[in-house]
PDB file of N, CA and C in Angstrom:
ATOM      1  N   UNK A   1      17.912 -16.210  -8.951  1.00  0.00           N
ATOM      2  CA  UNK A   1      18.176 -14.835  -9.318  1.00  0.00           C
ATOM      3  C   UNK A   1      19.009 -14.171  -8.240  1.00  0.00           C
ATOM      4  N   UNK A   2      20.033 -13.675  -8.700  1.00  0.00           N
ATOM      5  CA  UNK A   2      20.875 -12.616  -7.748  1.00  0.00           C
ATOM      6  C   UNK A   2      20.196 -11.326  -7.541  1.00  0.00           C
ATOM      7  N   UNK A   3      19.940 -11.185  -5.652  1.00  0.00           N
ATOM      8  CA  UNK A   3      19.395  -9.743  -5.452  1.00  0.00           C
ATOM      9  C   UNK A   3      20.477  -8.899  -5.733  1.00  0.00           C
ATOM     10  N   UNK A   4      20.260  -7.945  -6.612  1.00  0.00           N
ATOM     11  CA  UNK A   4      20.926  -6.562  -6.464  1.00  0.00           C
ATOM     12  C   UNK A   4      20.140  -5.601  -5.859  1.00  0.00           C
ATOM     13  N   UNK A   5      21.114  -4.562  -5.182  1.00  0.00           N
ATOM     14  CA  UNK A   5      20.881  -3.343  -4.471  1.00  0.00           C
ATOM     15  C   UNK A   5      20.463  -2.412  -5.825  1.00  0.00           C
ATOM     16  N   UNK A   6      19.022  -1.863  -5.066  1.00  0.00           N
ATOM     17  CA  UNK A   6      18.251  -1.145  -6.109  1.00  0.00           C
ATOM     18  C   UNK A   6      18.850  -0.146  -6.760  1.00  0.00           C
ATOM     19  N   UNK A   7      19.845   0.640  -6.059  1.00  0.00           N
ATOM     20  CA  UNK A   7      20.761   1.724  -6.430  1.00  0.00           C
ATOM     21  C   UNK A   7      21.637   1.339  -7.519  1.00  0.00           C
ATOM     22  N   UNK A   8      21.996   0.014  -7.781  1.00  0.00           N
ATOM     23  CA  UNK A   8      23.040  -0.011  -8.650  1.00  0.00           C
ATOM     24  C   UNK A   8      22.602  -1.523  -9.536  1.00  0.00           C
ATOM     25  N   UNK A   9      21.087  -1.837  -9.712  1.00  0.00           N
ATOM     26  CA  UNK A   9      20.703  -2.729 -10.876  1.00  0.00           C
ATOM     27  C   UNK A   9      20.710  -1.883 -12.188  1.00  0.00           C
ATOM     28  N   UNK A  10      21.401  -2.283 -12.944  1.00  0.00           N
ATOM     29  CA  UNK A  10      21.267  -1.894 -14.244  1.00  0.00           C
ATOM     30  C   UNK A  10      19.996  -2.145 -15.210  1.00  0.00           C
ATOM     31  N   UNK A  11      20.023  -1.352 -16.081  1.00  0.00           N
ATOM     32  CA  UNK A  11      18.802  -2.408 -17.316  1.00  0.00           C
ATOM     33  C   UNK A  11      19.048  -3.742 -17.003  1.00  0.00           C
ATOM     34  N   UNK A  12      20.270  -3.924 -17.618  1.00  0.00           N
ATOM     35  CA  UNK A  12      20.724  -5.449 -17.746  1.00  0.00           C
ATOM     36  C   UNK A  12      20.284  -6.236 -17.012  1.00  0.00           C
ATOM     37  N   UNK A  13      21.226  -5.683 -15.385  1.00  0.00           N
ATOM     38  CA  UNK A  13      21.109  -6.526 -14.908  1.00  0.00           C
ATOM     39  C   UNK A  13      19.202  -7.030 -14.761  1.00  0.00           C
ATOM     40  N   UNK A  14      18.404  -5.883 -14.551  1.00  0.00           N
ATOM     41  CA  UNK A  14      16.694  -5.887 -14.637  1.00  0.00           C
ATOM     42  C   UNK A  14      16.503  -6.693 -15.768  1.00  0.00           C
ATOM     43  N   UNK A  15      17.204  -6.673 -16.936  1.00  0.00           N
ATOM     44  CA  UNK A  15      16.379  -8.022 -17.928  1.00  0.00           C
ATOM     45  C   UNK A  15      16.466  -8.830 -17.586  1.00  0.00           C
ATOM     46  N   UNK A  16      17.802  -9.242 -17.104  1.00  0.00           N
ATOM     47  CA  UNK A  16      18.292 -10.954 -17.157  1.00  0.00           C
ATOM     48  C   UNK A  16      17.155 -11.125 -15.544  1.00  0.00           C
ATOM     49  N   UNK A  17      16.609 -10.363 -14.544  1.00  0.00           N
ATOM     50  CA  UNK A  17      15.981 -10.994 -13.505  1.00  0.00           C
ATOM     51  C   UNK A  17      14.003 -11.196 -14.274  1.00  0.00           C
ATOM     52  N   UNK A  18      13.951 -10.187 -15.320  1.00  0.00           N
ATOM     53  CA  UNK A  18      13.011 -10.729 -15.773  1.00  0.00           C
ATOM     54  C   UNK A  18      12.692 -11.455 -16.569  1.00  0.00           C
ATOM     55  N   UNK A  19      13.440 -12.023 -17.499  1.00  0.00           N
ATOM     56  CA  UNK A  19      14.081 -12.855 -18.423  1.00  0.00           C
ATOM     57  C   UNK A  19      14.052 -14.489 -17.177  1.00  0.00           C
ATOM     58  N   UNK A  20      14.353 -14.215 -16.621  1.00  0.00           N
ATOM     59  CA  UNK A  20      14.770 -15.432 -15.898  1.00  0.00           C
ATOM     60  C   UNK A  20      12.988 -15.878 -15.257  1.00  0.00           C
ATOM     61  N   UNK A  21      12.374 -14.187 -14.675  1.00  0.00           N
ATOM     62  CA  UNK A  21      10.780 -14.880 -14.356  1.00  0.00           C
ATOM     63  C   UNK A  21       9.748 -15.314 -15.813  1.00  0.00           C
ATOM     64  N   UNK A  22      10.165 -14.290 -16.552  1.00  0.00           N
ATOM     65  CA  UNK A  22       9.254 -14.864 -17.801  1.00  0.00           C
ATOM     66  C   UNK A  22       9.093 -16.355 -18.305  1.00  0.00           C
ATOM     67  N   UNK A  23      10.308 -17.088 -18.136  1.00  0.00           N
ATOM     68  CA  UNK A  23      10.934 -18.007 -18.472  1.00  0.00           C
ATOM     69  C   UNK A  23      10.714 -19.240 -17.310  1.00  0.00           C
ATOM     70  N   UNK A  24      11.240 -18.901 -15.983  1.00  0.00           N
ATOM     71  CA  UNK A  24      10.106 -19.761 -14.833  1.00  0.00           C
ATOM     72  C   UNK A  24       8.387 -20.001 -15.028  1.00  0.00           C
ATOM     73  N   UNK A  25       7.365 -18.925 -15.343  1.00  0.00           N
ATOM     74  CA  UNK A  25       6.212 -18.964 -15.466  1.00  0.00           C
ATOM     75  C   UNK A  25       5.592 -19.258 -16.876  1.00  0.00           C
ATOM     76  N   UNK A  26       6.685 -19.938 -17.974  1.00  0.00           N
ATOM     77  CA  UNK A  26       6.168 -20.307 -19.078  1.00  0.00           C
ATOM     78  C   UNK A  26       5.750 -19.001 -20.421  1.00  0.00           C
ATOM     79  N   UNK A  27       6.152 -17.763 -19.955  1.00  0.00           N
ATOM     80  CA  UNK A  27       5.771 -16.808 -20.810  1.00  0.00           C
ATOM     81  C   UNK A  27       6.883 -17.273 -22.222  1.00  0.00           C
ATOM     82  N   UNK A  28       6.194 -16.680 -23.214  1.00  0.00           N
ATOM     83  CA  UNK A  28       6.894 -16.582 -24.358  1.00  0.00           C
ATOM     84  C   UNK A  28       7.116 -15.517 -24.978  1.00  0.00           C
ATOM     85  N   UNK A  29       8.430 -15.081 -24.852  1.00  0.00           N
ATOM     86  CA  UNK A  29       8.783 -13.493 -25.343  1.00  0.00           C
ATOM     87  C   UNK A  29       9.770 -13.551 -26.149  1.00  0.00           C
ATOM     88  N   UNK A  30       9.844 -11.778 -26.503  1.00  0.00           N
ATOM     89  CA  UNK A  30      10.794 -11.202 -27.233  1.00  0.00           C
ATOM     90  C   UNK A  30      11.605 -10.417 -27.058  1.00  0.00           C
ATOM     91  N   UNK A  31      12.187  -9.990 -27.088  1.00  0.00           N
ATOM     92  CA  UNK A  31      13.514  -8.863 -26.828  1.00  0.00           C
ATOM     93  C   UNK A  31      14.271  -8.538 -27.896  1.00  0.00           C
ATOM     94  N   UNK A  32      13.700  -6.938 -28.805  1.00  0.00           N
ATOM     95  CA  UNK A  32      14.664  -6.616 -29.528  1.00  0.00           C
ATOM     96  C   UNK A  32      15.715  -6.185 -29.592  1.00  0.00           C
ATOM     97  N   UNK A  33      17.143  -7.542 -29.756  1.00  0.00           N
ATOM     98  CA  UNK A  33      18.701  -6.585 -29.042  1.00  0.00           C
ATOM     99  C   UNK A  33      18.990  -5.439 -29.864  1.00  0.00           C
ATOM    100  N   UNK A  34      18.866  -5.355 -31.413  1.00  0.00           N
ATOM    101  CA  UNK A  34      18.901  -3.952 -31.538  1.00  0.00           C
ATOM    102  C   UNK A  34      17.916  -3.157 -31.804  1.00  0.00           C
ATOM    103  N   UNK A  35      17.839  -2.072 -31.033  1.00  0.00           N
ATOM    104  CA  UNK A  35      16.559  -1.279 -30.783  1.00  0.00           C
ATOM    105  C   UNK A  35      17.057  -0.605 -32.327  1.00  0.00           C
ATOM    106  N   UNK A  36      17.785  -0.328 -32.671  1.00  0.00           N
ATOM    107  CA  UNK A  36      18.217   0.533 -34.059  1.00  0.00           C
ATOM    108  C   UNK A  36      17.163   0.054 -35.208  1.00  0.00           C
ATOM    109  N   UNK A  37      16.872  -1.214 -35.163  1.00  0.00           N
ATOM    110  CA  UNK A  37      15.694  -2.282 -36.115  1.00  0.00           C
ATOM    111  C   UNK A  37      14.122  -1.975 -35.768  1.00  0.00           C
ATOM    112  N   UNK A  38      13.977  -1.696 -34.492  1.00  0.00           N
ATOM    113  CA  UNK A  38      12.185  -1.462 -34.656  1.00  0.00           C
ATOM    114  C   UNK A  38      11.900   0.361 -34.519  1.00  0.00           C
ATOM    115  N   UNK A  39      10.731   0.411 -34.257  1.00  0.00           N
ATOM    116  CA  UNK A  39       9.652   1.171 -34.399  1.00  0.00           C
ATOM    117  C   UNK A  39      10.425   2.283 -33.117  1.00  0.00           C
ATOM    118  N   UNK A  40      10.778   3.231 -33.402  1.00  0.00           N
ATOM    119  CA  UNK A  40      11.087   4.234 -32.147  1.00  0.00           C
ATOM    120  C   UNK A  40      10.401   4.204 -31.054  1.00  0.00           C
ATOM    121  N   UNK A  41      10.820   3.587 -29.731  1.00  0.00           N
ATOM    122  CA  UNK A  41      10.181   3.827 -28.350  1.00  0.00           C
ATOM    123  C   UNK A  41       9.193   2.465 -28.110  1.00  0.00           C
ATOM    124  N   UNK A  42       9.617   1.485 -29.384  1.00  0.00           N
ATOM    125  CA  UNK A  42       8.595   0.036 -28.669  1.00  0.00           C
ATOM    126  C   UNK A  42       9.261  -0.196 -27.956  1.00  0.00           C
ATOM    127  N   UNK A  43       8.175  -1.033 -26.934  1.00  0.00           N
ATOM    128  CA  UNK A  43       9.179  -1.531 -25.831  1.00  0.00           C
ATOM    129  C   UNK A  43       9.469  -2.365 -25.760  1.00  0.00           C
ATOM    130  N   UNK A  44      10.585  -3.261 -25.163  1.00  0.00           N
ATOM    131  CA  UNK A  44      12.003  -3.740 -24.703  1.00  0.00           C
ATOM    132  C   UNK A  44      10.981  -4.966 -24.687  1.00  0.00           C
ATOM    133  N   UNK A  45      10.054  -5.448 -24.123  1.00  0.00           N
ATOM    134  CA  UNK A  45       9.483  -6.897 -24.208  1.00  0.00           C
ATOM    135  C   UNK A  45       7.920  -6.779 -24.874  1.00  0.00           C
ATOM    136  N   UNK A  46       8.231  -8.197 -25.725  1.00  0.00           N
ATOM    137  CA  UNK A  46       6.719  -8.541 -25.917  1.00  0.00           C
ATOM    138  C   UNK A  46       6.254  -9.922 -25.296  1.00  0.00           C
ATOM    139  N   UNK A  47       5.423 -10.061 -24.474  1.00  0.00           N
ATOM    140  CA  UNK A  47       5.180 -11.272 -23.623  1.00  0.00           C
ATOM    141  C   UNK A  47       3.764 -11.957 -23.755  1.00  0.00           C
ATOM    142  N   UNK A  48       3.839 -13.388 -24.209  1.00  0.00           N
ATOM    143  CA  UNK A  48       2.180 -13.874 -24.661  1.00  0.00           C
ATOM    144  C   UNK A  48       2.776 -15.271 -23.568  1.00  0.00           C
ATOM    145  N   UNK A  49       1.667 -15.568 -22.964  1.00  0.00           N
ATOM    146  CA  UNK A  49       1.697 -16.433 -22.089  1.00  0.00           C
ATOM    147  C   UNK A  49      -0.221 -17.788 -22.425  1.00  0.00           C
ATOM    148  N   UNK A  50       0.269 -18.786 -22.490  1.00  0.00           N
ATOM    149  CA  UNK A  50      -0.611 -20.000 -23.029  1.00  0.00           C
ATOM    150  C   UNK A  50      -1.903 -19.847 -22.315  1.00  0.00           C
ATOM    151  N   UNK A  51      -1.958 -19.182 -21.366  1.00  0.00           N
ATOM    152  CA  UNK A  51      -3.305 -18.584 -20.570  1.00  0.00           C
ATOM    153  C   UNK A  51      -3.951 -17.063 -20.788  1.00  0.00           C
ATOM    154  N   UNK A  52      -3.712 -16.594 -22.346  1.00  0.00           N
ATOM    155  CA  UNK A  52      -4.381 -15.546 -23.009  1.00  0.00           C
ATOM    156  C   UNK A  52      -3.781 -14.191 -22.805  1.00  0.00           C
ATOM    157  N   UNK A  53      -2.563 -14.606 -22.036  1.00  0.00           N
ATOM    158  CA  UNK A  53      -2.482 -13.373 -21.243  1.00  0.00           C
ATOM    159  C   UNK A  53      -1.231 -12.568 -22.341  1.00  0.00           C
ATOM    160  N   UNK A  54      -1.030 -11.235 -22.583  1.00  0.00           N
ATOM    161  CA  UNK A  54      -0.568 -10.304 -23.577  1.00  0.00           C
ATOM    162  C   UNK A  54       0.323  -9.039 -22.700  1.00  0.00           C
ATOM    163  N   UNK A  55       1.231  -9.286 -23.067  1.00  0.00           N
ATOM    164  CA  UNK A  55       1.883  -8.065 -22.441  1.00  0.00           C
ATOM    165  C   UNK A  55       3.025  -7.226 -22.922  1.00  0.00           C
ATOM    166  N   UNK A  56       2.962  -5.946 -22.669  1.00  0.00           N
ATOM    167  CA  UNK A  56       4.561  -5.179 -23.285  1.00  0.00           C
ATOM    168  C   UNK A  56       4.807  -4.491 -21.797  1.00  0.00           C
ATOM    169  N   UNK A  57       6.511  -4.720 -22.663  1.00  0.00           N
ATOM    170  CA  UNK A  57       6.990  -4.240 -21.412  1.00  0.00           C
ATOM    171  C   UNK A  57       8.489  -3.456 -21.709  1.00  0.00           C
ATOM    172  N   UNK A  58       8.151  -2.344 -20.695  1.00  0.00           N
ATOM    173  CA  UNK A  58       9.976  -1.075 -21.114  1.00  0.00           C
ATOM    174  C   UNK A  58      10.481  -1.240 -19.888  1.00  0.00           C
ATOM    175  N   UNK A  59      12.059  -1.293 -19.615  1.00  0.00           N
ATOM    176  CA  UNK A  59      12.355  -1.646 -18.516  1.00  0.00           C
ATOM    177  C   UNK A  59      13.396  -0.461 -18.600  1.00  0.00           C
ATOM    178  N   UNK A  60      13.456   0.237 -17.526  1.00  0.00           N
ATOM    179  CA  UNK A  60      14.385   1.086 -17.318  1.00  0.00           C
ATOM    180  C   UNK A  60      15.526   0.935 -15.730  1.00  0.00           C
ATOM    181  N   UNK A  61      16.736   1.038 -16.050  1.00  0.00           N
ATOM    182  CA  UNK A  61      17.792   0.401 -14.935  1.00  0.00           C
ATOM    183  C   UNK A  61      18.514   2.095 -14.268  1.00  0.00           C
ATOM    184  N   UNK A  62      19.508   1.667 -13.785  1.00  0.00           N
ATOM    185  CA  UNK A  62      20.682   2.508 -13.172  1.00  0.00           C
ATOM    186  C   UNK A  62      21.563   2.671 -13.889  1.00  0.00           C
ATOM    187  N   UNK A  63      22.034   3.865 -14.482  1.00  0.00           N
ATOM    188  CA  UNK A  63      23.154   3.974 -15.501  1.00  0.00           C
ATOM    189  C   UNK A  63      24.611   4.146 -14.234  1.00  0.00           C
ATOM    190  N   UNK A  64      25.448   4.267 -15.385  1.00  0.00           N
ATOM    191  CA  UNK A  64      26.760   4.033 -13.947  1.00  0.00           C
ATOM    192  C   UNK A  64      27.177   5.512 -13.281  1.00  0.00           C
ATOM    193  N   UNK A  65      26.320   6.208 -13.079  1.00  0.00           N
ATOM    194  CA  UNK A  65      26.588   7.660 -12.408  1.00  0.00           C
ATOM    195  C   UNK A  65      24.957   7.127 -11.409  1.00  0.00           C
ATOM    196  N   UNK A  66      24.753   6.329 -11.159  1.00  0.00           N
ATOM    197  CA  UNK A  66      23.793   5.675 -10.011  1.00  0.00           C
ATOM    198  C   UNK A  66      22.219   6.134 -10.675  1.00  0.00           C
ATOM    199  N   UNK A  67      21.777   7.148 -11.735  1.00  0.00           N
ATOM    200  CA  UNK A  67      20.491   7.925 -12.277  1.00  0.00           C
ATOM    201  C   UNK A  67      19.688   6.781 -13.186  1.00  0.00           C
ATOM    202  N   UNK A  68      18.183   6.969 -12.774  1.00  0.00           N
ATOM    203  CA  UNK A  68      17.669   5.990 -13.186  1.00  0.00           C
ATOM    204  C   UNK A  68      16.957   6.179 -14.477  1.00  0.00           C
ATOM    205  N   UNK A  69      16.868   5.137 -15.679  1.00  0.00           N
ATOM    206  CA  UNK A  69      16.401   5.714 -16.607  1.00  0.00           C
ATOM    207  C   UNK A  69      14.687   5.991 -16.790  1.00  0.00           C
ATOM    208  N   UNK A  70      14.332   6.956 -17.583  1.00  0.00           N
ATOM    209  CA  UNK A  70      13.405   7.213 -17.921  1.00  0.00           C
ATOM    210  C   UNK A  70      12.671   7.400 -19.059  1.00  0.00           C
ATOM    211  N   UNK A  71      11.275   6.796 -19.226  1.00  0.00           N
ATOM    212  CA  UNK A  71      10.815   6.546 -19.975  1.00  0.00           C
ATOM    213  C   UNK A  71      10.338   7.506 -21.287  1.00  0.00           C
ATOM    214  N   UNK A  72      10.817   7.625 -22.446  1.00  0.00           N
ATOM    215  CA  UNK A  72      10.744   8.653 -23.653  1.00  0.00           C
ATOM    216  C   UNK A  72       9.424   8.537 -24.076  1.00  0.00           C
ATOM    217  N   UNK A  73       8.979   9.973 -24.530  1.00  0.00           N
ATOM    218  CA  UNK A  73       7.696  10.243 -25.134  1.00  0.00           C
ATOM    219  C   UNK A  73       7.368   9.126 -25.775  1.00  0.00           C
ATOM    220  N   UNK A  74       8.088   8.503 -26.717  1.00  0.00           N
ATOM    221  CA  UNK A  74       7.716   7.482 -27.867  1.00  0.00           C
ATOM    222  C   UNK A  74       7.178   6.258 -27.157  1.00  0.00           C
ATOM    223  N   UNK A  75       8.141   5.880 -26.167  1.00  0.00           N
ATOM    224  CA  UNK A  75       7.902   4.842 -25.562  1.00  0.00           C
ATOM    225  C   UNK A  75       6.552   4.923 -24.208  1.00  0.00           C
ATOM    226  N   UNK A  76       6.566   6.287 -23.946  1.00  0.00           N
ATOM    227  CA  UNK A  76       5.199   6.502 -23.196  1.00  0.00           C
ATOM    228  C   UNK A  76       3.666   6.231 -24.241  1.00  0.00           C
ATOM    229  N   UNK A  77       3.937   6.395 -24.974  1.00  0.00           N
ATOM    230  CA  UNK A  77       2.970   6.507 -26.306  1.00  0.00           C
ATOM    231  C   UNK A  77       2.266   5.094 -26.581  1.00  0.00           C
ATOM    232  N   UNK A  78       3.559   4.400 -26.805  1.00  0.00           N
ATOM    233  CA  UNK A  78       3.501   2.746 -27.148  1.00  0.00           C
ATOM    234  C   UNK A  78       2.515   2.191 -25.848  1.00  0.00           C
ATOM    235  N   UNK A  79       3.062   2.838 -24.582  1.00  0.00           N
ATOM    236  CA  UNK A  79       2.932   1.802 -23.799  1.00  0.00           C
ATOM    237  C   UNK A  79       1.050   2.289 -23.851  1.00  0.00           C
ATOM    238  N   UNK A  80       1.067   3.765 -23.635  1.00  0.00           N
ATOM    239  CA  UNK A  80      -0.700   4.397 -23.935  1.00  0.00           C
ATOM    240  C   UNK A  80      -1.872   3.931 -24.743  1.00  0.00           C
ATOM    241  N   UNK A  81      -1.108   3.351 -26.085  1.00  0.00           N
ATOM    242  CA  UNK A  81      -1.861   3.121 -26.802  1.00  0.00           C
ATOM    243  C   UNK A  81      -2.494   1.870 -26.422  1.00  0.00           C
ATOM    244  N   UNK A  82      -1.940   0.948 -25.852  1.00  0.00           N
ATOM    245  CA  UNK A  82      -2.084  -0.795 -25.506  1.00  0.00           C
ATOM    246  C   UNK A  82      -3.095  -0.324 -24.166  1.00  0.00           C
ATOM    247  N   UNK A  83      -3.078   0.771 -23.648  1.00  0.00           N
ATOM    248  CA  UNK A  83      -3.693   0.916 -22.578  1.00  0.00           C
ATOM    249  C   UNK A  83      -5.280   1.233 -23.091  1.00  0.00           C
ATOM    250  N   UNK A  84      -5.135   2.429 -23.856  1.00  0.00           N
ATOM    251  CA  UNK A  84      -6.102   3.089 -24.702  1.00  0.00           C
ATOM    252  C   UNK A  84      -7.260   1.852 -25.488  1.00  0.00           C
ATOM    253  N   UNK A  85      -6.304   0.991 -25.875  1.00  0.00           N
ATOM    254  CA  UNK A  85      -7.028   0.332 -26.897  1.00  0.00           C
ATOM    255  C   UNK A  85      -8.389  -0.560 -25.738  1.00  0.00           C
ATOM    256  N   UNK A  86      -7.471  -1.157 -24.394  1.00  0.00           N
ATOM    257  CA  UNK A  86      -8.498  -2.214 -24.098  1.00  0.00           C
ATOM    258  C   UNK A  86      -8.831  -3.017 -24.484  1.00  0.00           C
ATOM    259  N   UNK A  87      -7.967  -3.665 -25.306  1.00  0.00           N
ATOM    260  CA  UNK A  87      -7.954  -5.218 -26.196  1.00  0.00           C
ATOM    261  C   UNK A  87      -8.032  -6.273 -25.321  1.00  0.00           C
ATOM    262  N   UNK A  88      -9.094  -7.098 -25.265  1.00  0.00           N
ATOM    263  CA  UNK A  88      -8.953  -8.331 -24.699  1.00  0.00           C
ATOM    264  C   UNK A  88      -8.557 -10.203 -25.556  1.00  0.00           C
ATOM    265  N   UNK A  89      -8.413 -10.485 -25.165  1.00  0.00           N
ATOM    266  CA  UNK A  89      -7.649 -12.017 -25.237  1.00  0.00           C
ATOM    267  C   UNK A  89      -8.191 -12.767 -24.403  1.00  0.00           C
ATOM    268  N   UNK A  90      -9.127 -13.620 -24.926  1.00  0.00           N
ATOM    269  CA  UNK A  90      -9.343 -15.371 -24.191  1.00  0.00           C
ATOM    270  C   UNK A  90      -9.998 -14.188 -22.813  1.00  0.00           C
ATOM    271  N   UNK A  91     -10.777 -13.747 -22.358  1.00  0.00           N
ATOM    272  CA  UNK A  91     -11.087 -12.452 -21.339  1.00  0.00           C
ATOM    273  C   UNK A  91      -9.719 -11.940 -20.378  1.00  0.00           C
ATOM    274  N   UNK A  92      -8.701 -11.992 -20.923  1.00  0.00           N
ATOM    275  CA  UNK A  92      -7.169 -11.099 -19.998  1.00  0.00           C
ATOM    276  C   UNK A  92      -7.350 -10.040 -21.152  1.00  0.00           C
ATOM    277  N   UNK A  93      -6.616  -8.695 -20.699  1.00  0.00           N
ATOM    278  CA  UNK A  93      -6.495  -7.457 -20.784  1.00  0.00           C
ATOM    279  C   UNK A  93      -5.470  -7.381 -20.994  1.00  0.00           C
ATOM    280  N   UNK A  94      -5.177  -6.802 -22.742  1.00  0.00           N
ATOM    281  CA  UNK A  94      -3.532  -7.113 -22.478  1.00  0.00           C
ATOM    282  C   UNK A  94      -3.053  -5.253 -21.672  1.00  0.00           C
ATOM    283  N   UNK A  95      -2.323  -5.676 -21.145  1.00  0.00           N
ATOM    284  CA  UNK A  95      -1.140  -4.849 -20.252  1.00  0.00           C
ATOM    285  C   UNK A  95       0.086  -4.094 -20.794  1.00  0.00           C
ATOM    286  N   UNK A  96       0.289  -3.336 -20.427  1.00  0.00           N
ATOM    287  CA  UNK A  96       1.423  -2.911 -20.718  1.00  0.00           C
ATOM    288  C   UNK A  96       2.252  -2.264 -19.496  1.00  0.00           C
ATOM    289  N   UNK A  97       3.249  -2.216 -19.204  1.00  0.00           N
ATOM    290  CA  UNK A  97       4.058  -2.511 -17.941  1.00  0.00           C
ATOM    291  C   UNK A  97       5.324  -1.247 -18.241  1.00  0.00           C
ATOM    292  N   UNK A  98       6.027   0.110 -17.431  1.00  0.00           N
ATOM    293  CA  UNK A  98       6.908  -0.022 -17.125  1.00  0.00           C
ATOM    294  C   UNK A  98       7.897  -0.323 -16.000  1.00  0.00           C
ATOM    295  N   UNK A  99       8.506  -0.916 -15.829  1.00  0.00           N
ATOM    296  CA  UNK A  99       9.406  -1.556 -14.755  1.00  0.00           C
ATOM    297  C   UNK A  99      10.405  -1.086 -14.724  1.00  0.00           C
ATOM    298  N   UNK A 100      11.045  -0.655 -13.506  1.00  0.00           N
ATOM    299  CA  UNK A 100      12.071  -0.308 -12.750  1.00  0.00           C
ATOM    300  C   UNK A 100      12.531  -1.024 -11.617  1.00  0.00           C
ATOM    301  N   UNK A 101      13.649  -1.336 -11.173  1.00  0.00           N
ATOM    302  CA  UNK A 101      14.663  -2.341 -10.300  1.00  0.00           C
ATOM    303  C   UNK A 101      13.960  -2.278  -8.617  1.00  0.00           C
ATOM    304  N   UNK A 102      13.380  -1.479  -8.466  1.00  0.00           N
ATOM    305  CA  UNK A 102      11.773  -1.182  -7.529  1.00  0.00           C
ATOM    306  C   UNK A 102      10.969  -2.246  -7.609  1.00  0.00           C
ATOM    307  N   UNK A 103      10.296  -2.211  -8.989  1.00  0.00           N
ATOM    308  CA  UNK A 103       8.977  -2.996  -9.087  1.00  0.00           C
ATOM    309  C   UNK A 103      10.156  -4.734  -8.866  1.00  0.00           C
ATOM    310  N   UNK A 104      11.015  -4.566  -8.763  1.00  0.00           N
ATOM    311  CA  UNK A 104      11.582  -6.237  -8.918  1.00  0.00           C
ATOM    312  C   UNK A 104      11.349  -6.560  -7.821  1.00  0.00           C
ATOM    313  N   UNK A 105      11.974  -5.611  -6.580  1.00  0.00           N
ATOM    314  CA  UNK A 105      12.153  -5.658  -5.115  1.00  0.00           C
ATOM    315  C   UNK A 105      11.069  -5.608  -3.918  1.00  0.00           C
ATOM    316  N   UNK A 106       9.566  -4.572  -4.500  1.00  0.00           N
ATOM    317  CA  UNK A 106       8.696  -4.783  -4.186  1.00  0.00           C
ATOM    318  C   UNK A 106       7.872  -6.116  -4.613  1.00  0.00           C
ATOM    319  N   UNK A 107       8.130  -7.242  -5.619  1.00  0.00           N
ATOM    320  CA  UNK A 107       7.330  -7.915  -5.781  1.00  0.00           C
ATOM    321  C   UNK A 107       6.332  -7.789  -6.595  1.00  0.00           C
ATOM    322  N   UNK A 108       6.358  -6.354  -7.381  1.00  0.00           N
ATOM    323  CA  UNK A 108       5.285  -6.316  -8.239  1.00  0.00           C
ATOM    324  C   UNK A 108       5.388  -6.922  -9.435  1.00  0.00           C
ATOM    325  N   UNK A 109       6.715  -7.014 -10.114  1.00  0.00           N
ATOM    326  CA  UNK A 109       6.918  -7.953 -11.333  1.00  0.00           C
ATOM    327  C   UNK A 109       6.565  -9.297 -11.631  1.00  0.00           C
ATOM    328  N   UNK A 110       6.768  -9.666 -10.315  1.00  0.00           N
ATOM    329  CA  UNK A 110       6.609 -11.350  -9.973  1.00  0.00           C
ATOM    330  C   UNK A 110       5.329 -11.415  -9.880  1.00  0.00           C
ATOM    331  N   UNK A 111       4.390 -10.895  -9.124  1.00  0.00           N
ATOM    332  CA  UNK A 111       2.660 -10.660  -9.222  1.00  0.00           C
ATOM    333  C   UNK A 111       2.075 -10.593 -10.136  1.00  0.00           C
ATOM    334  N   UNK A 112       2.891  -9.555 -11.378  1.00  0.00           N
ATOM    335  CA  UNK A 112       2.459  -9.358 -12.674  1.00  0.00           C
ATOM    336  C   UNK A 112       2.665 -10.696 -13.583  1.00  0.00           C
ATOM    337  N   UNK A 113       3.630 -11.319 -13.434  1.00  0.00           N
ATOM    338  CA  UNK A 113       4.101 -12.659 -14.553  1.00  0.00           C
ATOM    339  C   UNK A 113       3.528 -14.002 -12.998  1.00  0.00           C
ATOM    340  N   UNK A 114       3.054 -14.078 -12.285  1.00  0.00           N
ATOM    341  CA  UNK A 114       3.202 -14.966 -11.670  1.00  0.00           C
ATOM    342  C   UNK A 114       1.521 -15.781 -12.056  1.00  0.00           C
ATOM    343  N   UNK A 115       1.155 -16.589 -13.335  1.00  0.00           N
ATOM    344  CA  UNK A 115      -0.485 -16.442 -13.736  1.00  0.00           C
ATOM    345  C   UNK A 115      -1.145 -17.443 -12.428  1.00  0.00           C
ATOM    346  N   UNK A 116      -0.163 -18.285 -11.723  1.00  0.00           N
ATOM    347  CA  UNK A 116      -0.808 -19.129 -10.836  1.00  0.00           C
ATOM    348  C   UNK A 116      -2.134 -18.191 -10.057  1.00  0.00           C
ATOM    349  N   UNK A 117      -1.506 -16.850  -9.727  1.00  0.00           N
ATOM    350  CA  UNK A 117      -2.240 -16.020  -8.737  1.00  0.00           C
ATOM    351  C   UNK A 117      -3.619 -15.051  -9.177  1.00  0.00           C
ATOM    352  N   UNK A 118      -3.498 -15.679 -10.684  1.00  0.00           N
ATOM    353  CA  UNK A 118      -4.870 -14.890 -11.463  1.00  0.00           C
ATOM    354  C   UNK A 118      -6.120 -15.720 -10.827  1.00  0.00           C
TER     355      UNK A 118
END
């Protein structure tokens, strides 16, 4: 994975580095490319991993005036409800995650998808 400077990772460029960990740690996901097709404000990943584990995830980047995006009512909602519910799987909790080009750099993304460390 190419480090980018937090100031100027895009969405993009933030999928393709999580795209690339989902994909190292065996997760199996989704990504709807056109958001125009689902549900207003679902989020950007759905992630099921062979060790029970359930996750959504909205990823927000750097638009090209350097401002970072932020997360819409709808999509705060989505992510609430998965929180709200407390659904468990095989005993994991599914999660719901938003991520910013931060959480890449601090290491929290990789902690989150990394299941060796459960």
């Amino acid at each position: 994975m190419r480090r980018q400077h937090t100031k100027r990772m895009s969405e993009a460029e933030l999928q393709s580095a999580v795209v690339d960990m989902l994909t190292l740690y065996g997760w199996k996901w989704h990504h709807e490319t056109d958001s125009r097709k689902s549900k207003r404000g679902f989020p950007d990943f759905i992630a099921a991993h062979t060790s029970g584990r359930l996750m959504l995830i909205e990823l927000k980047g750097y638009n090209s005036r350097g401002r970072l995006g932020k997360v819409t009512v709808e999509q705060q909602q989505w992510l609430d409800v998965w929180r709200q519910v407390g659904a468990w799987i095989d005993g994991h909790q599914i999660s719901s995650h938003a991520w910013k080009p931060e959480n890449l750099h601090s290491g929290a993304i990789l902690r989150a998808l990394d299941i060796r460390k459960r």
